[in-house]
N, C-alpha and C. Protein backbone atom coordinates (compact mmCIF):
# COMPACT_ATOMS: atom_id res chain seq x y z
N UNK A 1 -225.35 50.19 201.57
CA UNK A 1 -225.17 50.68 200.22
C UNK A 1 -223.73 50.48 199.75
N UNK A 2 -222.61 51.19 200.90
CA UNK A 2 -221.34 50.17 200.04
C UNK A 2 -221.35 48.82 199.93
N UNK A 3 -221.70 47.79 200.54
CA UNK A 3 -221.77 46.29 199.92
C UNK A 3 -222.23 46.66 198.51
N UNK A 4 -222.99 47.07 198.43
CA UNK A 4 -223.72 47.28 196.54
C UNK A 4 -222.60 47.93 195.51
N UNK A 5 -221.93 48.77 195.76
CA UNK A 5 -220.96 49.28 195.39
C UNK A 5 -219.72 48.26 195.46
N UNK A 6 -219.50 47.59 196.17
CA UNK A 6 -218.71 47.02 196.24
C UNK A 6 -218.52 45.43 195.20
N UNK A 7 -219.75 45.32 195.22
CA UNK A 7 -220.05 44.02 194.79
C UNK A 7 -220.48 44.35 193.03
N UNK A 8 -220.65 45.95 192.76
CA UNK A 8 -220.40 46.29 191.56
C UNK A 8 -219.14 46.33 191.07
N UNK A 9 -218.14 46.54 191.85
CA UNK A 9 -216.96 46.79 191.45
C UNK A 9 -216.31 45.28 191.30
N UNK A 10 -216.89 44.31 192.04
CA UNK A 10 -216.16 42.62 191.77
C UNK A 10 -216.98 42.45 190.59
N UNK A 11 -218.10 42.76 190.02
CA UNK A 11 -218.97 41.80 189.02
C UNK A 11 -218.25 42.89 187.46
N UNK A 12 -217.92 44.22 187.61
CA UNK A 12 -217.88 44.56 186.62
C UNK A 12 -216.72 45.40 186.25
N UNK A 13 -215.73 45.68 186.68
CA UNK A 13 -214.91 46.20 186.65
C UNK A 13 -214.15 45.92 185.35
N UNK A 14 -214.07 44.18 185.63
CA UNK A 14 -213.39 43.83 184.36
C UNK A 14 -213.88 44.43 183.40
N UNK A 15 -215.35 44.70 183.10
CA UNK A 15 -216.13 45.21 181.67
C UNK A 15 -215.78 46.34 181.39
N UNK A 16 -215.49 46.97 182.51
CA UNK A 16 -215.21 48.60 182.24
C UNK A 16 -213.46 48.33 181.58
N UNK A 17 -213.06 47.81 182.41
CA UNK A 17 -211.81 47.93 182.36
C UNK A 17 -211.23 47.17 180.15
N UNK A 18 -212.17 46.25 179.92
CA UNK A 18 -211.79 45.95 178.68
C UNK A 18 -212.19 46.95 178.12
N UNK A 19 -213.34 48.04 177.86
CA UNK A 19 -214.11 48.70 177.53
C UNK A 19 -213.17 49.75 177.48
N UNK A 20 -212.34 50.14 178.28
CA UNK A 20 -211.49 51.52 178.47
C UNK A 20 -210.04 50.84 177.46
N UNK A 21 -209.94 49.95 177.51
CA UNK A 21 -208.58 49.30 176.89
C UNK A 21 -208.72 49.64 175.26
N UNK A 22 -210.04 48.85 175.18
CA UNK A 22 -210.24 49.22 173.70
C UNK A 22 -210.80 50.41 173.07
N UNK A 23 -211.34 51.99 174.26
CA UNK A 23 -211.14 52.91 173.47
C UNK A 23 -209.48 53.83 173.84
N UNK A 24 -208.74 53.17 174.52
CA UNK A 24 -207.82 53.91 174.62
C UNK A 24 -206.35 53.38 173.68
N UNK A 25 -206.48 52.13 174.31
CA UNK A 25 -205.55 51.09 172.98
C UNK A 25 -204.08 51.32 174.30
N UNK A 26 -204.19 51.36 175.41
CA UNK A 26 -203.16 51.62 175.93
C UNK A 26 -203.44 50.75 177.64
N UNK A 27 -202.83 50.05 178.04
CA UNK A 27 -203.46 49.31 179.38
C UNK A 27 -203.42 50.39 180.39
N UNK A 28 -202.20 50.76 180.81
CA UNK A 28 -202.04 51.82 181.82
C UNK A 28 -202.98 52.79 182.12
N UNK A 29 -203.13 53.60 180.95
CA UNK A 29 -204.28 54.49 180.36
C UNK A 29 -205.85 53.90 180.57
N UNK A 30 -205.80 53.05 180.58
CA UNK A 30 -207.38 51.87 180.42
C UNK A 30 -207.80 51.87 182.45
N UNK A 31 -206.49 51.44 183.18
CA UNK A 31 -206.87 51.25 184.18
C UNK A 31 -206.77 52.51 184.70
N UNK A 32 -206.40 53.88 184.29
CA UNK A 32 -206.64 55.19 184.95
C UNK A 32 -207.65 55.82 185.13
N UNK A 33 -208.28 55.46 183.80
CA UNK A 33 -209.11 55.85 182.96
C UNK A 33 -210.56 54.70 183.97
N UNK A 34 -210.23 53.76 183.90
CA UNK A 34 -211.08 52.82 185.19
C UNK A 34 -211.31 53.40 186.65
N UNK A 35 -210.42 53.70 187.16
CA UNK A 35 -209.99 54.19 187.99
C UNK A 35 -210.87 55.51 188.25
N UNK A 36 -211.03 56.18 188.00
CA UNK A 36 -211.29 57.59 187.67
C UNK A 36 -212.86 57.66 187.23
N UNK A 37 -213.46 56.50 186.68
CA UNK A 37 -214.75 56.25 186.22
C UNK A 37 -214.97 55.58 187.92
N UNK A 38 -214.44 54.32 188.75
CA UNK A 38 -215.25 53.96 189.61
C UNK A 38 -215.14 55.28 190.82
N UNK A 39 -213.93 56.11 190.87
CA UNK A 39 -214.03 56.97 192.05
C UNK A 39 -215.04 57.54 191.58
N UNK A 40 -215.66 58.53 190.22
CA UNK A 40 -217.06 59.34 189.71
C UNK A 40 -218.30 58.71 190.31
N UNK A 41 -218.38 57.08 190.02
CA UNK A 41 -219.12 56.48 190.31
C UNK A 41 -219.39 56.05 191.94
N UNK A 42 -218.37 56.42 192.66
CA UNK A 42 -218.52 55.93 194.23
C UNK A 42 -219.02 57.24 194.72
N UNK A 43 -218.83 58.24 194.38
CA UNK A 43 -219.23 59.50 195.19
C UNK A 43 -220.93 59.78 194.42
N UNK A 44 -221.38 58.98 193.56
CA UNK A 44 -222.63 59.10 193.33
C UNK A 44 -223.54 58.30 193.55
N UNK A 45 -223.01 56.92 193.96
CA UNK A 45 -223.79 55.90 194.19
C UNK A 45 -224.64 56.02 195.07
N UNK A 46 -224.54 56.82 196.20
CA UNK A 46 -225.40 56.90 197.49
C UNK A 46 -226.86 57.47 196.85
N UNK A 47 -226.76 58.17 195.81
CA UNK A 47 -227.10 58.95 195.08
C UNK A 47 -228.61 58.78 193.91
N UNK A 48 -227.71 57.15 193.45
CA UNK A 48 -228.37 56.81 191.90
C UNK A 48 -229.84 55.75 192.55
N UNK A 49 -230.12 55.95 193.54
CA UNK A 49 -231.72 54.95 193.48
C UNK A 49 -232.36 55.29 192.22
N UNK A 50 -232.59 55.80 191.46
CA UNK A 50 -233.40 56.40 190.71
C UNK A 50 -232.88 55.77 189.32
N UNK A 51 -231.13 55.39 189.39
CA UNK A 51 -230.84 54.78 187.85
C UNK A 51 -231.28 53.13 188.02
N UNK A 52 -231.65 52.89 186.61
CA UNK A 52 -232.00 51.40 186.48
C UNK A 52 -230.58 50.60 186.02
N UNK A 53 -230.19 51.11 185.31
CA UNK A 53 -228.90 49.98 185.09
C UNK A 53 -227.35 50.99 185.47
N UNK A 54 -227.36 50.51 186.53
CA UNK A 54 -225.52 51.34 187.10
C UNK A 54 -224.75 51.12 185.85
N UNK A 55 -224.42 50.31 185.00
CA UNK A 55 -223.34 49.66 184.49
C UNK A 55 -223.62 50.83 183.12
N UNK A 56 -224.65 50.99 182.84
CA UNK A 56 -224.70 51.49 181.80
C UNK A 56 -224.55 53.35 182.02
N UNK A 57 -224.77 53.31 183.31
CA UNK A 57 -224.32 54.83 183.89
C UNK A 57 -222.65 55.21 183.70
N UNK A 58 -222.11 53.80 184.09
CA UNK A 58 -220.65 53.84 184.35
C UNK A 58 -220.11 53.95 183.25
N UNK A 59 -220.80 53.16 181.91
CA UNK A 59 -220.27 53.65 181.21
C UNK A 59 -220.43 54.40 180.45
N UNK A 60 -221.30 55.59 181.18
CA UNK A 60 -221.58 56.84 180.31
C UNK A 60 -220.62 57.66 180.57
N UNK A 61 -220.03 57.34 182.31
CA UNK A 61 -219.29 58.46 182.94
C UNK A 61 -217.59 57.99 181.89
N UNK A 62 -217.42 56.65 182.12
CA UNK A 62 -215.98 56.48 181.56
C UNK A 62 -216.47 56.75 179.84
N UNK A 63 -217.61 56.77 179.06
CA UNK A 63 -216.91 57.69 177.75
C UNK A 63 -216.97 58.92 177.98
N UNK A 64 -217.15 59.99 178.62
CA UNK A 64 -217.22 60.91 178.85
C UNK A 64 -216.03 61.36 179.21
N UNK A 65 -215.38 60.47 180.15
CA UNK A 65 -213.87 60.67 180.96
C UNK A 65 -213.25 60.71 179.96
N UNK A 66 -213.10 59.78 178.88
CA UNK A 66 -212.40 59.32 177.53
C UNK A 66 -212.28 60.53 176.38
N UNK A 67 -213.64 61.32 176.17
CA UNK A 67 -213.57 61.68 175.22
C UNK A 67 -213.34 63.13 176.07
N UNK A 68 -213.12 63.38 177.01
CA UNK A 68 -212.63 65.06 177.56
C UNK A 68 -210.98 64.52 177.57
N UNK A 69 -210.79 63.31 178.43
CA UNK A 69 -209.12 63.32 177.99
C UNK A 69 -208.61 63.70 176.56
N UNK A 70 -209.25 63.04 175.44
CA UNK A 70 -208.79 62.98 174.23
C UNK A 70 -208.43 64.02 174.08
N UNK A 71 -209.33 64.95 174.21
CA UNK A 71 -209.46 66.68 173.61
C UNK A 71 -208.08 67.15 174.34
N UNK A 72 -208.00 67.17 175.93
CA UNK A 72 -206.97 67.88 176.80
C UNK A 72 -205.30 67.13 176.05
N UNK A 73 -205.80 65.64 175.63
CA UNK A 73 -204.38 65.12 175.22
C UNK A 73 -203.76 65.64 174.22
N UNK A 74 -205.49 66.01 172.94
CA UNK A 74 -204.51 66.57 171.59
C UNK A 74 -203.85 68.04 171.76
N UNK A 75 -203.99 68.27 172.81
CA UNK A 75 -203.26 69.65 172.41
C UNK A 75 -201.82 70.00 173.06
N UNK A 76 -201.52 68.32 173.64
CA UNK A 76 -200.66 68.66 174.82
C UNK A 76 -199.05 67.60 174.38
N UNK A 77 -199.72 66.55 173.56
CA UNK A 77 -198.89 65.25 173.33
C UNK A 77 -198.56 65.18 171.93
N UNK A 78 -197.45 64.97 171.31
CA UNK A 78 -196.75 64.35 170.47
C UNK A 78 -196.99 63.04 169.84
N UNK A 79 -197.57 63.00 168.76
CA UNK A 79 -198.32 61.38 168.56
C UNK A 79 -197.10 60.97 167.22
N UNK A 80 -196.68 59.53 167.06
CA UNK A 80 -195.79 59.57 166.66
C UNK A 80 -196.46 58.28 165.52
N UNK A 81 -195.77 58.02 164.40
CA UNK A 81 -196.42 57.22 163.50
C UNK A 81 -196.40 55.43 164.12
N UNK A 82 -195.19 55.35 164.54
CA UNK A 82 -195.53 54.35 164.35
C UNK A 82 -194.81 53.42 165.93
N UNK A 83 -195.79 52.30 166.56
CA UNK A 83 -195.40 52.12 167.97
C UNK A 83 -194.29 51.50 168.44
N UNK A 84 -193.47 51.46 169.19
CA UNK A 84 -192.21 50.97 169.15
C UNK A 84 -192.28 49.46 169.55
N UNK A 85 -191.16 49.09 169.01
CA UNK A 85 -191.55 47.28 169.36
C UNK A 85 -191.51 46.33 170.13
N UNK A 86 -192.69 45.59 170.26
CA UNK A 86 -192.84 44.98 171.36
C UNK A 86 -191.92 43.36 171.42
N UNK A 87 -191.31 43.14 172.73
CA UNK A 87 -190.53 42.02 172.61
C UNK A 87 -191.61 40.98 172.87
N UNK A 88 -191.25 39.99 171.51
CA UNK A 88 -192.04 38.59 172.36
C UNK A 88 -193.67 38.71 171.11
N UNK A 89 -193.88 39.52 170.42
CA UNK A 89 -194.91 39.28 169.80
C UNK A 89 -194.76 38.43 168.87
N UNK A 90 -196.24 37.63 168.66
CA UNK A 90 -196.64 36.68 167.68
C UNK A 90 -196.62 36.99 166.23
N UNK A 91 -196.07 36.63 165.63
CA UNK A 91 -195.81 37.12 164.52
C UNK A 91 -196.60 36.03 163.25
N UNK A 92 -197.73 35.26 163.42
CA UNK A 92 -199.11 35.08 162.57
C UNK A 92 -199.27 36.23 161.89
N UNK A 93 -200.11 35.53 160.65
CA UNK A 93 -200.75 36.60 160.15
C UNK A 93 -201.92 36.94 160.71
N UNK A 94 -202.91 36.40 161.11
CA UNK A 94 -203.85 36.49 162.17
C UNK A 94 -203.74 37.90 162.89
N UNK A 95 -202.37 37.54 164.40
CA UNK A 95 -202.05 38.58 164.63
C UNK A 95 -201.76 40.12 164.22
N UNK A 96 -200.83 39.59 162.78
CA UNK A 96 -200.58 41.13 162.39
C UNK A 96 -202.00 42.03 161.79
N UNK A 97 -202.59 40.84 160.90
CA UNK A 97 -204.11 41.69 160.83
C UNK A 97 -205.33 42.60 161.67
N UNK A 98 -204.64 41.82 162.93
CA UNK A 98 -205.44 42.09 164.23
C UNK A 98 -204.95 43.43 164.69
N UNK A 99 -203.23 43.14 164.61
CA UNK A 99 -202.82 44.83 165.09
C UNK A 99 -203.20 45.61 163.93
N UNK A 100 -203.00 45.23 162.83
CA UNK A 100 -203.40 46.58 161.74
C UNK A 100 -204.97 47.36 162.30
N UNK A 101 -205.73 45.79 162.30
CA UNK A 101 -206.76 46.31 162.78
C UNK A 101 -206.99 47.69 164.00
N UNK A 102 -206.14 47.19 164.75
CA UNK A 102 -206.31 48.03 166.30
C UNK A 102 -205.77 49.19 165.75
N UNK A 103 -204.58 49.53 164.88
CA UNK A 103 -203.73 50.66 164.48
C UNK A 103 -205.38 51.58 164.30
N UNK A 104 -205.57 51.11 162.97
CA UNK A 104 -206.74 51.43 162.19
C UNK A 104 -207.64 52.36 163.05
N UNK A 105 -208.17 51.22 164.16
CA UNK A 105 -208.76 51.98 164.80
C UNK A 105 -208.14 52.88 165.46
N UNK A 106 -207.49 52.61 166.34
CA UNK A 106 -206.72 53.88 166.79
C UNK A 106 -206.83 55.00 166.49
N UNK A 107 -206.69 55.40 164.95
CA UNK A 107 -206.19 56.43 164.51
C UNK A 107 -207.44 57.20 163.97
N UNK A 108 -208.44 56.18 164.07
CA UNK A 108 -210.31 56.95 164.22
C UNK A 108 -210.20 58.22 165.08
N UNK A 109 -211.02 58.92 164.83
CA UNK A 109 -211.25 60.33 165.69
C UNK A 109 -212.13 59.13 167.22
N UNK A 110 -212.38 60.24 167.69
CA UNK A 110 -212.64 59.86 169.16
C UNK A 110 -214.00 59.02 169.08
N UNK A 111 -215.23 59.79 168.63
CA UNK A 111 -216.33 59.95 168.70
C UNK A 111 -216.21 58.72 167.58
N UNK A 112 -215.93 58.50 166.38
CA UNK A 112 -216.18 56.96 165.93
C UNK A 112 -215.25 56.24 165.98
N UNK A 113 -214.39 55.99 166.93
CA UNK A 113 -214.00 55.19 167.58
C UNK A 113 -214.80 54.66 168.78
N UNK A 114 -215.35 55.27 169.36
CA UNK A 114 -216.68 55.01 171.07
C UNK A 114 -217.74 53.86 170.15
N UNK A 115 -217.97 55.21 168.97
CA UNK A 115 -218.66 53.90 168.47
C UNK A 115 -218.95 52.80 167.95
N UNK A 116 -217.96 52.67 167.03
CA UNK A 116 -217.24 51.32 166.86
C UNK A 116 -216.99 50.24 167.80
N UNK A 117 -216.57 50.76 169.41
CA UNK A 117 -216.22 49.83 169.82
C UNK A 117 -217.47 49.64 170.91
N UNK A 118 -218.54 50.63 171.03
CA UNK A 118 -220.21 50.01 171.50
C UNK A 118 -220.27 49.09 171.02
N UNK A 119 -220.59 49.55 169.49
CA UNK A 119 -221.60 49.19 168.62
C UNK A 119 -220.77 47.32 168.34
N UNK A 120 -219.80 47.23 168.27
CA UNK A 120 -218.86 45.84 168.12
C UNK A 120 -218.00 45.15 169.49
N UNK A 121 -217.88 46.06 170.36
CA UNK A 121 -217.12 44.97 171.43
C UNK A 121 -218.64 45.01 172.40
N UNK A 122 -219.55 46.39 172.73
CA UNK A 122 -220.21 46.02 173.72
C UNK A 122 -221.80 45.41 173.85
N UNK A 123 -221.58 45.38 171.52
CA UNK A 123 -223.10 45.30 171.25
C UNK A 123 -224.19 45.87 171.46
N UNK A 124 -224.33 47.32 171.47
CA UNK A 124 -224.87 47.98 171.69
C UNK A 124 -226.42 48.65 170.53
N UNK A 125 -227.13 48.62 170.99
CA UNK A 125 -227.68 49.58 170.13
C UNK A 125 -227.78 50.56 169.57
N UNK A 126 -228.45 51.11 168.07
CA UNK A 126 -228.11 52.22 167.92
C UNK A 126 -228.41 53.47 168.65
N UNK A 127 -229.66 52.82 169.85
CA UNK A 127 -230.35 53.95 170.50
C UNK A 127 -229.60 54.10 171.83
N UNK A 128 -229.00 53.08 171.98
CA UNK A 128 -228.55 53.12 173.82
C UNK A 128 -226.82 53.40 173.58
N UNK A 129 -226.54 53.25 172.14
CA UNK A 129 -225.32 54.17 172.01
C UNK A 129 -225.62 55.66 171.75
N UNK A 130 -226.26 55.64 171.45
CA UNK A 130 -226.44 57.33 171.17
C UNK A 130 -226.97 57.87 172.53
N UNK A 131 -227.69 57.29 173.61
CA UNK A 131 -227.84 58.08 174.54
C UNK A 131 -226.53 58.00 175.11
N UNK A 132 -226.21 56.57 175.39
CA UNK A 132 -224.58 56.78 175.96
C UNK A 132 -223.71 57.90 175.89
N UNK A 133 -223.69 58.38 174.65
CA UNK A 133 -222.65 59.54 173.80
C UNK A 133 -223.48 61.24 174.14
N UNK A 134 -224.98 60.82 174.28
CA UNK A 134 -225.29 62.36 174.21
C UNK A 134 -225.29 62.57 172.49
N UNK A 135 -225.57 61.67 171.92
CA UNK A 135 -225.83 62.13 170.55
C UNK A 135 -227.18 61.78 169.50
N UNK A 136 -227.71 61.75 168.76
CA UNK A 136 -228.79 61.19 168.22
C UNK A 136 -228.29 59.90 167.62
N UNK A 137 -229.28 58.69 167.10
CA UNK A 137 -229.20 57.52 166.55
C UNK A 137 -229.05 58.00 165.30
N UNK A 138 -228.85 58.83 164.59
CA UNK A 138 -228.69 59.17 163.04
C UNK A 138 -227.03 59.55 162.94
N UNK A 139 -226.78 60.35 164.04
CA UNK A 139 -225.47 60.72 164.05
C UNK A 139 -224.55 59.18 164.81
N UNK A 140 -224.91 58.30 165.09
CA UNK A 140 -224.48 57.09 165.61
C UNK A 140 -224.02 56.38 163.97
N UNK A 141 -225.35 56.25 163.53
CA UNK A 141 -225.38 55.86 162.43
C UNK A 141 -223.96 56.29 161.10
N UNK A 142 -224.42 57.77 161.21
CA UNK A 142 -223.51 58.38 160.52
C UNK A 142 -221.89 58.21 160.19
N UNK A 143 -221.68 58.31 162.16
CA UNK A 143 -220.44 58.08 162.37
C UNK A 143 -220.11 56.39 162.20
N UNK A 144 -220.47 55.90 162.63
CA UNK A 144 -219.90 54.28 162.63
C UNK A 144 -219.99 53.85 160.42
N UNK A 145 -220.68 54.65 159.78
CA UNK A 145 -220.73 54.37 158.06
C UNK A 145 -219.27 54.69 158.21
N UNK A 146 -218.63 56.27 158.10
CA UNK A 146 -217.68 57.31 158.25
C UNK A 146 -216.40 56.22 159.20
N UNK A 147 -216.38 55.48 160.33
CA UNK A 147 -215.59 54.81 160.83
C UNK A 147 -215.22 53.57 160.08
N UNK A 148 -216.49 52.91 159.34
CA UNK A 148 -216.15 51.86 158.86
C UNK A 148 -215.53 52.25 157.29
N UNK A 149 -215.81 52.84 156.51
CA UNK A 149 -215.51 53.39 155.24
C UNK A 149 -214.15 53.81 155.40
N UNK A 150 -214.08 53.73 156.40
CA UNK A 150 -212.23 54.55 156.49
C UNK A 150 -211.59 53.37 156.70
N UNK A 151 -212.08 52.52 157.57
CA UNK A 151 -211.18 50.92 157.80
C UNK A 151 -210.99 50.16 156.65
N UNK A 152 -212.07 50.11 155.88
CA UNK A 152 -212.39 49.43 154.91
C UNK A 152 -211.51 50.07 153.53
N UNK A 153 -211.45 51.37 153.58
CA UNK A 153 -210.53 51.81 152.48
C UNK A 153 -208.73 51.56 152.61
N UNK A 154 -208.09 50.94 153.95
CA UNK A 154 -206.84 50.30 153.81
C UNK A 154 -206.40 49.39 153.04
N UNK A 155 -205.60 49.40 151.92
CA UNK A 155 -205.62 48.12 151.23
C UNK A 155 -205.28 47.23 151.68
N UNK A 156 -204.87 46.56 152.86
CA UNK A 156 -204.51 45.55 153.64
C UNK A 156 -205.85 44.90 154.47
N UNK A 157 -206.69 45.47 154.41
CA UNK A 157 -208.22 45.52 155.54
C UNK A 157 -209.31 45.43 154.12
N UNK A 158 -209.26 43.80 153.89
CA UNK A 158 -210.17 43.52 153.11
C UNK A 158 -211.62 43.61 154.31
N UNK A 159 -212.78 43.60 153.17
CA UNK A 159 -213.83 43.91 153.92
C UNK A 159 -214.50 42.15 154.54
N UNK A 160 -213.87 41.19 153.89
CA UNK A 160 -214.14 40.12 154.82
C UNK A 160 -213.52 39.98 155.91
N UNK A 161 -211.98 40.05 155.68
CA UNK A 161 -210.99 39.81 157.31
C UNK A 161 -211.10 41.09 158.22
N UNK A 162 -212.05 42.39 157.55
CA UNK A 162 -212.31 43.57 158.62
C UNK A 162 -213.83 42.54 159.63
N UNK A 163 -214.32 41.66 158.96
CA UNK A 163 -215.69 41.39 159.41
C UNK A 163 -215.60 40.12 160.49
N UNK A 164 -214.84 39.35 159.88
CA UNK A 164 -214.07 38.45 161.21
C UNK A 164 -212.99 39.15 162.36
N UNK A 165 -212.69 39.94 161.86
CA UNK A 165 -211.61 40.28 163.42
C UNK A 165 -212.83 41.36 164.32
N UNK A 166 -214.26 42.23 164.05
CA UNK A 166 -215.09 42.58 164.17
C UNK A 166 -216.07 41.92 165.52
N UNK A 167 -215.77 40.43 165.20
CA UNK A 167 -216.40 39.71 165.72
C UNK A 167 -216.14 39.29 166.99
């Protein structure tokens, strides 16, 4: 059974690991946050005969990990407007649209931010995101209108170049 575990952790880690990047927006944070999802996941594996898709377990446990950090973070951390600068960035417009983009999101509440980035980086459904979350497909729905209506109201985040960087 660890070979199986093991050989989950070479085939998918990376997935988790982009998956945590883009709801955290922070690498360090992404691989802790990884980290912390495969130890949940190793002490249950002996466990899961009964789940059909591990991957989609894992990443029930890492949004879960995600959205209890969030809560413990807002009450503890200092969030500051704006990120300090990075040496060496591309300075395209491409790029800068791309970071506005990420800002944007960023600054989504937790819960449509998860879904935003199901529903667009992991392609998800509306039904297998909402079980993911523990929430209904109406409230999936809800939130990702409410996530996008807020992106879309930046005047810099036309609703075509929101639909290509989306992609």
């Amino acid at each position: 059974m660890d070979t199986d575990f093991d050989e989950y952790v070479v085939t998918r880690s990376g997935a988790l690991l982009r998956l945590a990047y883009l709801l955290t927006g922070d690498g360090h944070r992404a691989e802790d946050l990884v980290q912390d999802t495969l130890e949940r996941l190793c002490r249950r594996w002996s466990r899961m005969t009964h789940v059909v898709d591990p991957h989609a377990y894992a990443r029930k446990i890492l949004l879960n990990q995600h959205l209890s950090w969030r809560r413990k973070r807002a009450s503890s951390e200092l969030v500051v407007a704006d990120l300090p600068e990075r040496a060496g960035e591309d300075e395209t417009e491409a790029v800068g649209v791309r970071h506005l983009l990420w800002q944007r999101i960023g600054a989504l509440p937790p819960r449509q931010r998860a879904v935003v980035v199901l529903r667009y980086y992991e392609d998800l459904a509306d039904a297998d995101i909402a079980e993911a979350l523990g929430i209904s497909a109406g409230t999936v729905r809800s939130n990702a209108m409410r996530a996008l209506t807020k992106l879309r109201s930046h005047p810099d985040l036309m609703s075509t170049t929101l639909a290509e960087e989306s992609r």
